[in-house]
Protein backbone atom coordinates (compact mmCIF):
# COMPACT_ATOMS: atom_id res chain seq x y z
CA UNK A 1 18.82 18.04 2.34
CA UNK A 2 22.66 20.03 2.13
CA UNK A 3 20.62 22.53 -0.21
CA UNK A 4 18.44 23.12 2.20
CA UNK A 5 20.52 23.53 5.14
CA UNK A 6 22.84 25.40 3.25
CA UNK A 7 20.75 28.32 1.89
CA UNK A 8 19.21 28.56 5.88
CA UNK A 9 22.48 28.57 6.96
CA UNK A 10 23.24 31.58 4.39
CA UNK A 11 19.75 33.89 5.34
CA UNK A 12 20.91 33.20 8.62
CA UNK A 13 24.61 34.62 8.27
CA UNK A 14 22.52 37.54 6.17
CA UNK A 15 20.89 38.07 9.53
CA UNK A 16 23.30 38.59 11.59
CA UNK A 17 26.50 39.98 9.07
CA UNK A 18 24.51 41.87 6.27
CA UNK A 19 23.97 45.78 7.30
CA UNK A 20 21.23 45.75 4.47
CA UNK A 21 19.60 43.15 5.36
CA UNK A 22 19.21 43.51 8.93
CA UNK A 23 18.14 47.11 8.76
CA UNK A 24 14.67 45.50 6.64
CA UNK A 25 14.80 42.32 9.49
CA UNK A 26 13.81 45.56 11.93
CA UNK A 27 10.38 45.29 10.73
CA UNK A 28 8.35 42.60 12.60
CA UNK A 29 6.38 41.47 9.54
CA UNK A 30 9.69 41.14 7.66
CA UNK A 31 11.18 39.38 10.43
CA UNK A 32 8.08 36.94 11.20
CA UNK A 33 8.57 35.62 7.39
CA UNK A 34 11.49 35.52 7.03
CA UNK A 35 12.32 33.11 9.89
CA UNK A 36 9.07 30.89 8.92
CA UNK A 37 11.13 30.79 5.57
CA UNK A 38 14.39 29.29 7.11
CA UNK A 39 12.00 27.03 9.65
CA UNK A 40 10.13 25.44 6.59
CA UNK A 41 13.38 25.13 5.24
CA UNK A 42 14.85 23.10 7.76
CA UNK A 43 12.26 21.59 8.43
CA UNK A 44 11.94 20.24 5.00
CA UNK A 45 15.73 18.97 4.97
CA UNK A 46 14.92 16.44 7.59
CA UNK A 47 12.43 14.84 5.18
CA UNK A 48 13.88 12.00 3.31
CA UNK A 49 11.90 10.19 -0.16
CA UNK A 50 14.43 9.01 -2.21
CA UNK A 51 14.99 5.82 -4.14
CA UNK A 52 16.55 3.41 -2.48
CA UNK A 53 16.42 0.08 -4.63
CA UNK A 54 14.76 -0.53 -8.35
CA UNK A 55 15.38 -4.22 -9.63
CA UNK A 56 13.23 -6.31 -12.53
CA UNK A 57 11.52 -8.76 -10.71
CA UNK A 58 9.93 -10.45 -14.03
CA UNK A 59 8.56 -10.28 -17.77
CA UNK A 60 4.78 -9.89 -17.10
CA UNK A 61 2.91 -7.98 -14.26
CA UNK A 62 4.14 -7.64 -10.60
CA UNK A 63 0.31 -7.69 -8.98
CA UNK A 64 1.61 -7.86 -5.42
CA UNK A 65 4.25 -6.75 -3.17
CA UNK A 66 4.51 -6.63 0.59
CA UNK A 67 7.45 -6.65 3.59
CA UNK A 68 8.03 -9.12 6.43
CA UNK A 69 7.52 -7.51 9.69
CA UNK A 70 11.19 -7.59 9.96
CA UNK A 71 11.95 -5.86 7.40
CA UNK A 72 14.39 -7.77 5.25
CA UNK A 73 12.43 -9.58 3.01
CA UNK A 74 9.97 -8.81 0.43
CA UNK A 75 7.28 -10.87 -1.16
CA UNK A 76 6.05 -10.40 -4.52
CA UNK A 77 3.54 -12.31 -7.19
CA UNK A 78 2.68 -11.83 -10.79
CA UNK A 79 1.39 -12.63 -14.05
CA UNK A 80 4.16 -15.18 -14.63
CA UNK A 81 2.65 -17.00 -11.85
CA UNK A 82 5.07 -17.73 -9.34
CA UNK A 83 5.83 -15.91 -5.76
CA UNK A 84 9.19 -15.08 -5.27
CA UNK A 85 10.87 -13.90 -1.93
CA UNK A 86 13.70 -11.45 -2.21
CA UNK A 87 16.69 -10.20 -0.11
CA UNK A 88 15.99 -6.34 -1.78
CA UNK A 89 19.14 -5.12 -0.50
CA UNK A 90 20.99 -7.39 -2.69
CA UNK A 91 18.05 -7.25 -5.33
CA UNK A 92 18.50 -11.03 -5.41
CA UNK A 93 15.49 -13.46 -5.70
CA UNK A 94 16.14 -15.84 -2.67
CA UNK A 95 12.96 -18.00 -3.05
CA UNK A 96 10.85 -18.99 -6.32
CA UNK A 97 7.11 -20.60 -5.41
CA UNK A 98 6.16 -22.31 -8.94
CA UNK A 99 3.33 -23.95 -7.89
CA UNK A 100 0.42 -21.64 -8.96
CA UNK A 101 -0.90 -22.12 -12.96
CA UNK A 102 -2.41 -18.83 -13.23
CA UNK A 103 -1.22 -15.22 -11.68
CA UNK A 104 -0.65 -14.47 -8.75
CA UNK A 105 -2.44 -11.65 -7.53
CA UNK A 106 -1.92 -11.58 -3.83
CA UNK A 107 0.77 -12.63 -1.54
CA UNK A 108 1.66 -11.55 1.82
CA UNK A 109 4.20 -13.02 5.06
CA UNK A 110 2.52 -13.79 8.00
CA UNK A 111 3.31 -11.85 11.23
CA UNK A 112 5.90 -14.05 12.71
CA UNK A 113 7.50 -14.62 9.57
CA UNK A 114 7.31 -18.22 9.36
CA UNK A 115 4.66 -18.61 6.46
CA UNK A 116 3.93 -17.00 3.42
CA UNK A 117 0.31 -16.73 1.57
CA UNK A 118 -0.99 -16.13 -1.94
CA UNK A 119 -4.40 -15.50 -3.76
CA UNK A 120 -4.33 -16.51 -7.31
CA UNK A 121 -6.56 -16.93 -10.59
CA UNK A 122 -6.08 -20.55 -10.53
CA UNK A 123 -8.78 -20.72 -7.83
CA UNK A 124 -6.42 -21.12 -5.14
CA UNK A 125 -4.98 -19.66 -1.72
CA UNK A 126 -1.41 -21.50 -0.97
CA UNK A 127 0.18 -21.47 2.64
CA UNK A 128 4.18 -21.74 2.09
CA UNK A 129 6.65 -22.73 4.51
CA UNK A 130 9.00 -19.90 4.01
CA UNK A 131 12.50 -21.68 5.28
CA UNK A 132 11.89 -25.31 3.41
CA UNK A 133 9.54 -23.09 0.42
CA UNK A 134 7.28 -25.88 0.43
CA UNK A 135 3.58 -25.62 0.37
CA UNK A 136 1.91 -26.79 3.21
CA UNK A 137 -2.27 -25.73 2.41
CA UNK A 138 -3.98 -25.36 -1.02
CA UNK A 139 -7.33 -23.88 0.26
CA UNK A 140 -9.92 -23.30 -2.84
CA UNK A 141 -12.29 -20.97 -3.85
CA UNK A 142 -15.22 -21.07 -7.02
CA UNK A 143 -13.67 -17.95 -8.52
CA UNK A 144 -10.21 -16.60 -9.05
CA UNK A 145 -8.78 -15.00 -5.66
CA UNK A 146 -8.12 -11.33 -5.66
CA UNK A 147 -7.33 -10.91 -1.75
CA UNK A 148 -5.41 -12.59 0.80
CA UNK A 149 -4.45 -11.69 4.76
CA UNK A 150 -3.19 -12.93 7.36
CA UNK A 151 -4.92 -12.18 11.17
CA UNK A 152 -2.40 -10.79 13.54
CA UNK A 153 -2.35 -13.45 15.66
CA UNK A 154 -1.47 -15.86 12.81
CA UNK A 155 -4.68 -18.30 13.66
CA UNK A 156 -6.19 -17.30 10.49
CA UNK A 157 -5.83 -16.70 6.62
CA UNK A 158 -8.92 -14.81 5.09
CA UNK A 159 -9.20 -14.68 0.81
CA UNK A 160 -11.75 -12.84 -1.03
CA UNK A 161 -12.81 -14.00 -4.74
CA UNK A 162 -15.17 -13.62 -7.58
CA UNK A 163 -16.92 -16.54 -6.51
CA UNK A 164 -18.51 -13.26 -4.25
CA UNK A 165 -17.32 -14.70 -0.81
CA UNK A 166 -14.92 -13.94 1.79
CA UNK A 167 -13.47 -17.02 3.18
CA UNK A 168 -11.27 -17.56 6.88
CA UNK A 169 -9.12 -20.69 6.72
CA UNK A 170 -8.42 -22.27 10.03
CA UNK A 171 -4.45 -22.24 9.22
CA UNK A 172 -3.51 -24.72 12.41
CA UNK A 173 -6.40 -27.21 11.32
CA UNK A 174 -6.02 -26.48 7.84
CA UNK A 175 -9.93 -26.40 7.01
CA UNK A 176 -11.92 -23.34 6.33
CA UNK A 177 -13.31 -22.21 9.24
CA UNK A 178 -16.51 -18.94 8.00
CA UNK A 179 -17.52 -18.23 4.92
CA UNK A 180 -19.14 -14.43 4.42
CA UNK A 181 -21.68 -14.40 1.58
CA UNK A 182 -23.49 -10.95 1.69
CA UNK A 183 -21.53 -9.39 -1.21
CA UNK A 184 -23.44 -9.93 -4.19
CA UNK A 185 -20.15 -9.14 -6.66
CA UNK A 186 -16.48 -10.03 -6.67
CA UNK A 187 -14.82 -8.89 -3.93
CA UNK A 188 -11.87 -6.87 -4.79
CA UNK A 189 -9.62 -6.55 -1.35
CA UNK A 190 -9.70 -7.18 1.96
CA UNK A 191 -7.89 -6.22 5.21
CA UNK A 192 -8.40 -7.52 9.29
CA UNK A 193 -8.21 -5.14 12.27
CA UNK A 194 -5.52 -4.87 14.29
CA UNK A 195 -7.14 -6.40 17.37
CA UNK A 196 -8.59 -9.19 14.72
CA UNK A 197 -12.11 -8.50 15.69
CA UNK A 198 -13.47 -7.12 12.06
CA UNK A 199 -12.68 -7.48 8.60
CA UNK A 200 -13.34 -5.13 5.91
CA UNK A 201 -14.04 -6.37 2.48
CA UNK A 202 -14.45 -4.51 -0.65
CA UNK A 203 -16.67 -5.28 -3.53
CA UNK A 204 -18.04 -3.85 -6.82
CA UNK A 205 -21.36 -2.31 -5.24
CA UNK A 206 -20.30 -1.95 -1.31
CA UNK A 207 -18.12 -2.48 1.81
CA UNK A 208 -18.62 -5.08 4.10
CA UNK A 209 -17.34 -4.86 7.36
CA UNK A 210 -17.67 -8.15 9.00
CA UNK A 211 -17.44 -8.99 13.05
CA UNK A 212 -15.08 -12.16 13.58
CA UNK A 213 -16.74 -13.33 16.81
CA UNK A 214 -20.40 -13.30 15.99
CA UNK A 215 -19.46 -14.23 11.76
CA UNK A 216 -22.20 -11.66 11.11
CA UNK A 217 -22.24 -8.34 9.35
CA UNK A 218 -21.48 -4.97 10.91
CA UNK A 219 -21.83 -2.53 8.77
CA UNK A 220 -22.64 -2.26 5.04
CA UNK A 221 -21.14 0.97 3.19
CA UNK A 222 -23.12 0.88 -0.24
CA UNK A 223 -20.80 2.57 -2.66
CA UNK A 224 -21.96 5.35 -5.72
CA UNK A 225 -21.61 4.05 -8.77
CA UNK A 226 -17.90 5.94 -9.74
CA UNK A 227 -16.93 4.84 -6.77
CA UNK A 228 -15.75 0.89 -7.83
CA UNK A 229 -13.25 0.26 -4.67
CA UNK A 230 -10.42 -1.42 -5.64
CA UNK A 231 -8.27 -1.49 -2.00
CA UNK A 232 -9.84 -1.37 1.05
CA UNK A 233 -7.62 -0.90 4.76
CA UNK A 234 -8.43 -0.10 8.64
CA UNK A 235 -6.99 2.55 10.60
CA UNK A 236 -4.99 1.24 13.40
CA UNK A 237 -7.54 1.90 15.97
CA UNK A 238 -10.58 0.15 14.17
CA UNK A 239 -12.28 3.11 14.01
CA UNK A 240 -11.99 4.19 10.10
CA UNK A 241 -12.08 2.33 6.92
CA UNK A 242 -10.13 3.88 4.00
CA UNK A 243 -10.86 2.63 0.68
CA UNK A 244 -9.14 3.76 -2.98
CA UNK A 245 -11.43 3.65 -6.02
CA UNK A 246 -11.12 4.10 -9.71
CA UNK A 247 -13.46 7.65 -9.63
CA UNK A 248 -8.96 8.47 -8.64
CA UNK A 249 -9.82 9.41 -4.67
CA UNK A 250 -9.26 7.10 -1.31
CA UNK A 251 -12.71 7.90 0.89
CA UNK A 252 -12.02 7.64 4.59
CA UNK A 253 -15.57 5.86 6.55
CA UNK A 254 -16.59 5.74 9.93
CA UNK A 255 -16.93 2.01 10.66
CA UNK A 256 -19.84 2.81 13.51
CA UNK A 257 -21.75 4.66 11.47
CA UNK A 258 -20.57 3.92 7.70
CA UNK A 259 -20.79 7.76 6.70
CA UNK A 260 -18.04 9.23 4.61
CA UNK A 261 -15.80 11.52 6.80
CA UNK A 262 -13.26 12.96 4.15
CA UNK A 263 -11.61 12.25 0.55
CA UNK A 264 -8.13 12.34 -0.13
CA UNK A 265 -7.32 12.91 -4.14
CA UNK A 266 -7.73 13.40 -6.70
CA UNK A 267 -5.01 11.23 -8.14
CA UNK A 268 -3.82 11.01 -11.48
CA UNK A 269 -5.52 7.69 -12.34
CA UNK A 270 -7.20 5.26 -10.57
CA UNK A 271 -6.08 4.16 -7.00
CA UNK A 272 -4.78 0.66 -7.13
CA UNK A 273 -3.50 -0.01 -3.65
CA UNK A 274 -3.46 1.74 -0.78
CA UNK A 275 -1.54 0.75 2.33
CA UNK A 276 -1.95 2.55 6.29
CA UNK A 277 1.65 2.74 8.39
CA UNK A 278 1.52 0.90 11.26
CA UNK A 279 1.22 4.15 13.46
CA UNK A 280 -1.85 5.31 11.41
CA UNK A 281 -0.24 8.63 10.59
CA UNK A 282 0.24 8.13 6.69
CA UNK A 283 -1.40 6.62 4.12
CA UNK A 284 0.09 5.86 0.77
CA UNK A 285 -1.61 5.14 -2.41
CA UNK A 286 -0.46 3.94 -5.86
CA UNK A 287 -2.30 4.70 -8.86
CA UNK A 288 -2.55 4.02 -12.48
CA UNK A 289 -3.47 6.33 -15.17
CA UNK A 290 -3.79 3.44 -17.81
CA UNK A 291 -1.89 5.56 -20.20
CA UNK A 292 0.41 3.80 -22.33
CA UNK A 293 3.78 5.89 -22.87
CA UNK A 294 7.26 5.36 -24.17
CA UNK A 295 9.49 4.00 -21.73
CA UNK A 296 13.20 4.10 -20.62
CA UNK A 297 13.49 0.21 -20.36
CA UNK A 298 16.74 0.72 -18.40
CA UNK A 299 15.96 3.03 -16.19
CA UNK A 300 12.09 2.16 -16.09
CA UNK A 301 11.21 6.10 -16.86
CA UNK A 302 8.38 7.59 -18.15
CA UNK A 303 8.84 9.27 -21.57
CA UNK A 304 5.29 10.03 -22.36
CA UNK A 305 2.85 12.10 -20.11
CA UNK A 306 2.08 9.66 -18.22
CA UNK A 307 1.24 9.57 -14.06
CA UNK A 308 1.68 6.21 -12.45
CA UNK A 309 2.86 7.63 -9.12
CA UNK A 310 3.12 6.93 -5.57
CA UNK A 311 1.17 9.81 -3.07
CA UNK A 312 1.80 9.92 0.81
CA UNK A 313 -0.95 11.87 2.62
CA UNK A 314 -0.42 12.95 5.90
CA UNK A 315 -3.74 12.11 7.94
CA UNK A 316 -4.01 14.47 10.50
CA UNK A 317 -4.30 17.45 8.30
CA UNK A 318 -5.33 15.62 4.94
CA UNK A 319 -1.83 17.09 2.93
CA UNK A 320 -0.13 15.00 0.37
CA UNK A 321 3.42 15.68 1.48
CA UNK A 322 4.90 13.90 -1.31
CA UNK A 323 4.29 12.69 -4.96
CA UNK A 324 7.21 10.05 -6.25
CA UNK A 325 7.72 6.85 -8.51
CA UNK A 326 6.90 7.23 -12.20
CA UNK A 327 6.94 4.09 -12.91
CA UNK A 328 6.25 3.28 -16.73
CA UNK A 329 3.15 1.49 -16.01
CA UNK A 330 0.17 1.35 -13.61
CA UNK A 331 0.76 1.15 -9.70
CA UNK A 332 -0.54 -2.50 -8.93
CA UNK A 333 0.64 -2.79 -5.38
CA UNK A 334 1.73 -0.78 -2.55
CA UNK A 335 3.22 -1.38 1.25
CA UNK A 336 5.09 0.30 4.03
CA UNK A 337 7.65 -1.36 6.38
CA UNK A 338 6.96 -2.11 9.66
CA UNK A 339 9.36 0.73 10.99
CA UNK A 340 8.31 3.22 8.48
CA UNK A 341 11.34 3.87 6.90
CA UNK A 342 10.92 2.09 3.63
CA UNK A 343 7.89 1.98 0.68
CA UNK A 344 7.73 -0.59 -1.39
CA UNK A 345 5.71 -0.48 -5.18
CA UNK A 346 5.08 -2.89 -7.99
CA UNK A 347 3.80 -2.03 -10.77
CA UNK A 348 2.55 -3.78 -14.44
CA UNK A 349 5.59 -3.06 -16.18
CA UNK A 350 7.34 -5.69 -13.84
CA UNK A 351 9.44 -3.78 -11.89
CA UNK A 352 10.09 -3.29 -7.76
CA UNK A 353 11.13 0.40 -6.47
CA UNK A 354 11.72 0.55 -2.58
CA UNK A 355 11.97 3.87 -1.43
CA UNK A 356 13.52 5.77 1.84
CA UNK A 357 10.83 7.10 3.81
CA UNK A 358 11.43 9.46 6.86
CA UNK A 359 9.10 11.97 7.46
C-alpha cells in the first residue's frame, strides 16, 4: 500500500516540479493517462489481502471451516473426526467435540451463537451447546452427511447426505420436521435463503431448489454432465443460485427461471467451496488442482506447480480482483466474516489461513 502511494505521490511531484515532464502533460491524451495511472494506483493501495493468521489445526484433512457471526470464533471439522472451536487470534483451540467416529465434513455456528452443528460420515448431524460443549441432538441420516445449515432464524437445522435426501430438523422439538426426496444421487451441499423461504441443494445430476412453506419443489436446474456441483449458495436477495463444480467454473442461475446467467472461472482445479459475503458483492471460491507437490511443512508453501488457491470475484462486473493462498493441498472449505473483513480457508493438508480482506 506505501509503494503505491509513494510512486503516485512521486508522478505527482513530476507534475507539478519536472519542466520535462510537464511540457509532455500539455497534451490531453498524455495527461488523461497519466492521471488514470496515479488513480488506479491509489486506488489499488486502499485494497488490503494479506495473511493475517496460518495455524495447524490437525494431522488429517480440515473438510470444514466457518466464522460465528461475531466474528471471534471459528469452527472447523476434519478427517480426525472431531470439531474444534478456536479463538484464531490466539491460534488456540478453545473447544474439542470428540464425539463423532468418522470425519467430519461439515460444521457451522448458528446465528446467535449459542449452538454449533456438524454433518459427518458416521451417519450423523450433532447439535452442540457451544458454552458447556456438550451435545444436545444426534439427528441421523441412511448415508454419510456431506451438508449442514442452520436457518436464520435458528428454528431449523437442514443436512444433506448420500442416503439422496435433504433433511430439516425441528431444533426446539428436536425431531425432524421435512424430508426432500427428489434428488436421485448424493447430495453434495446445501445452503437456505436469507428470508428462510427456499433451500438450494446440490446433487450429482441437478439443483434442487426447494420452497420451505409448501415442502415442495421449485425449481429443478438439471446439470451437464462436467458440470458435477460440489458447493451450492444464494445470493442475498433470493434471486440467484451460484454453484462451483469440478468442470473448475462457479455458474450463476436464475432461481425463477433456472437458466444459466453467467460463469465465473476458469479456476485452476476444481471448485471446492464457494462462499457469498453477506452484502452479495463478492464471491469467493477455493479450489483444488489435485496435484500433489513438495511442500514447505513449516511454512505450508507450495514447492511444486501446484494451484490450490483462493479467487475473489467481484459480482457486479464478473472480475476476479484477487488470486491468494497456495496452500499445499486442495481448498476443502471456504467462508467470509460477517463484516467482510476477514476470509477464512481449510484445506487437506490440515492447515487454517485467515486472511485480511478490505476491498
Amino acid at each position: 500500500m506505501n509503494i503505491a502511494k509513494k510512486i503516485g505521490k512521486n508522478f505527482l511531484k513530476m507534475f507539478f516540479f519536472d519542466e520535462f515532464i510537464g511540457r509532455r502533460l500539455q497534451k490531453p491524451k498524455v495527461l488523461i493517462v497519466f492521471l488514470l495511472i496515479v488513480v488506479a494506483l491509489i486506488a489499488y493501495s486502499q485494497c488490503t489481502y494479506e495473511l493475517h493468521k496460518s495455524f495447524f489445526a490437525e494431522q488429517g484433512s480440515v473438510l470444514s471451516v466457518a466464522f460465528s457471526l461475531d466474528n471471534t470464533m471459528i469452527i472447523s471439522g476434519g478427517a480426525e473426526n472431531t470439531v474444534r472451536i478456536w479463538d484464531f487470534e490466539k491460534e488456540e483451540c478453545m473447544k474439542c467435540f470428540a464425539q463423532h467416529t468418522a470425519a467430519v465434513n461439515s460444521v457451522k455456528f448458528s446465528y446467535n451463537g449459542r449452538l454449533a452443528a456438524s454433518a459427518s460420515d458416521d451417519k450423523s448431524i450433532k447439535i452442540w451447546d457451544v458454552e458447556s460443549a456438550k451435545c444436545i441432538y444426534t439427528f441421523l441420516h441412511d448415508g454419510e452427511v456431506n451438508h449442514v445449515r442452520f436457518s436464520h432464524n435458528d428454528k431449523f437445522v437442514l443436512s444433506g447426505s448420500n442416503d439422496n435426501t435433504v433433511k430439516i430438523w425441528d431444533i426446539k422439538e428436536g425431531k425432524l420436521a421435512h424430508t426432500f426426496t427428489e434428488h436421485g444421487s448424493d447430495v453434495l451441499s446445501l445452503d437456505i435463503s436469507k428470508d428462510d423461504k427456499y433451500v438450494v441443494s446440490a446433487g450429482l445430476y441437478a439443483i434442487e431448489i426447494w420452497e420451505i412453506e409448501t415442502m415442495e419443489s421449485y425449481q429443478t436446474i438439471e446439470l451437464p454432465e462436467k458440470k458435477l456441483t460440489t458447493s451450492v449458495v444464494f445470493s442475498p436477495d433470493s434471486k440467484f443460485v451460484y454453484s462451483g463444480d469440478v468442470s473448475t467454473t462457479v455458474s450463476k442461475w436464475d432461481v425463477k427461471t433456472g437458466k444459466l446467467v453467467e460463469t465465473f472461472g476458469p479456476h485452476e482445479g476444481m471448485v471446492r467451496s464457494i462462499v457469498m459475503s453477506h452484502d452479495g458483492s463478492y464471491l469467493i471460491a477455493g479450489n483444488d488442482d489435485k496435484e500433489q507437490n513438495a511442500i514447505d511443512r513449516e511454512k505450508d508453501e507450495i514447492l511444486g506447480d501446484g494451484q490450490n488457491l483462493v479467487r475473489i470475484w467481484r459480482l457486479n462486473d464478473g472480475e476476479c480482483i484477487k488470486v491468494m493462498s497456495k496452500h499445499s493441498r486442495g481448498i476443502s472449505s471456504v467462508d467470509i466474516s460477517s463484516d467482510g473483513k476477514l476470509i477464512v480457508s481449510g484445506c487437506a493438508g490440515g492447515m487454517i489461513k485467515i486472511w485480511k480482506f478490505e476491498p
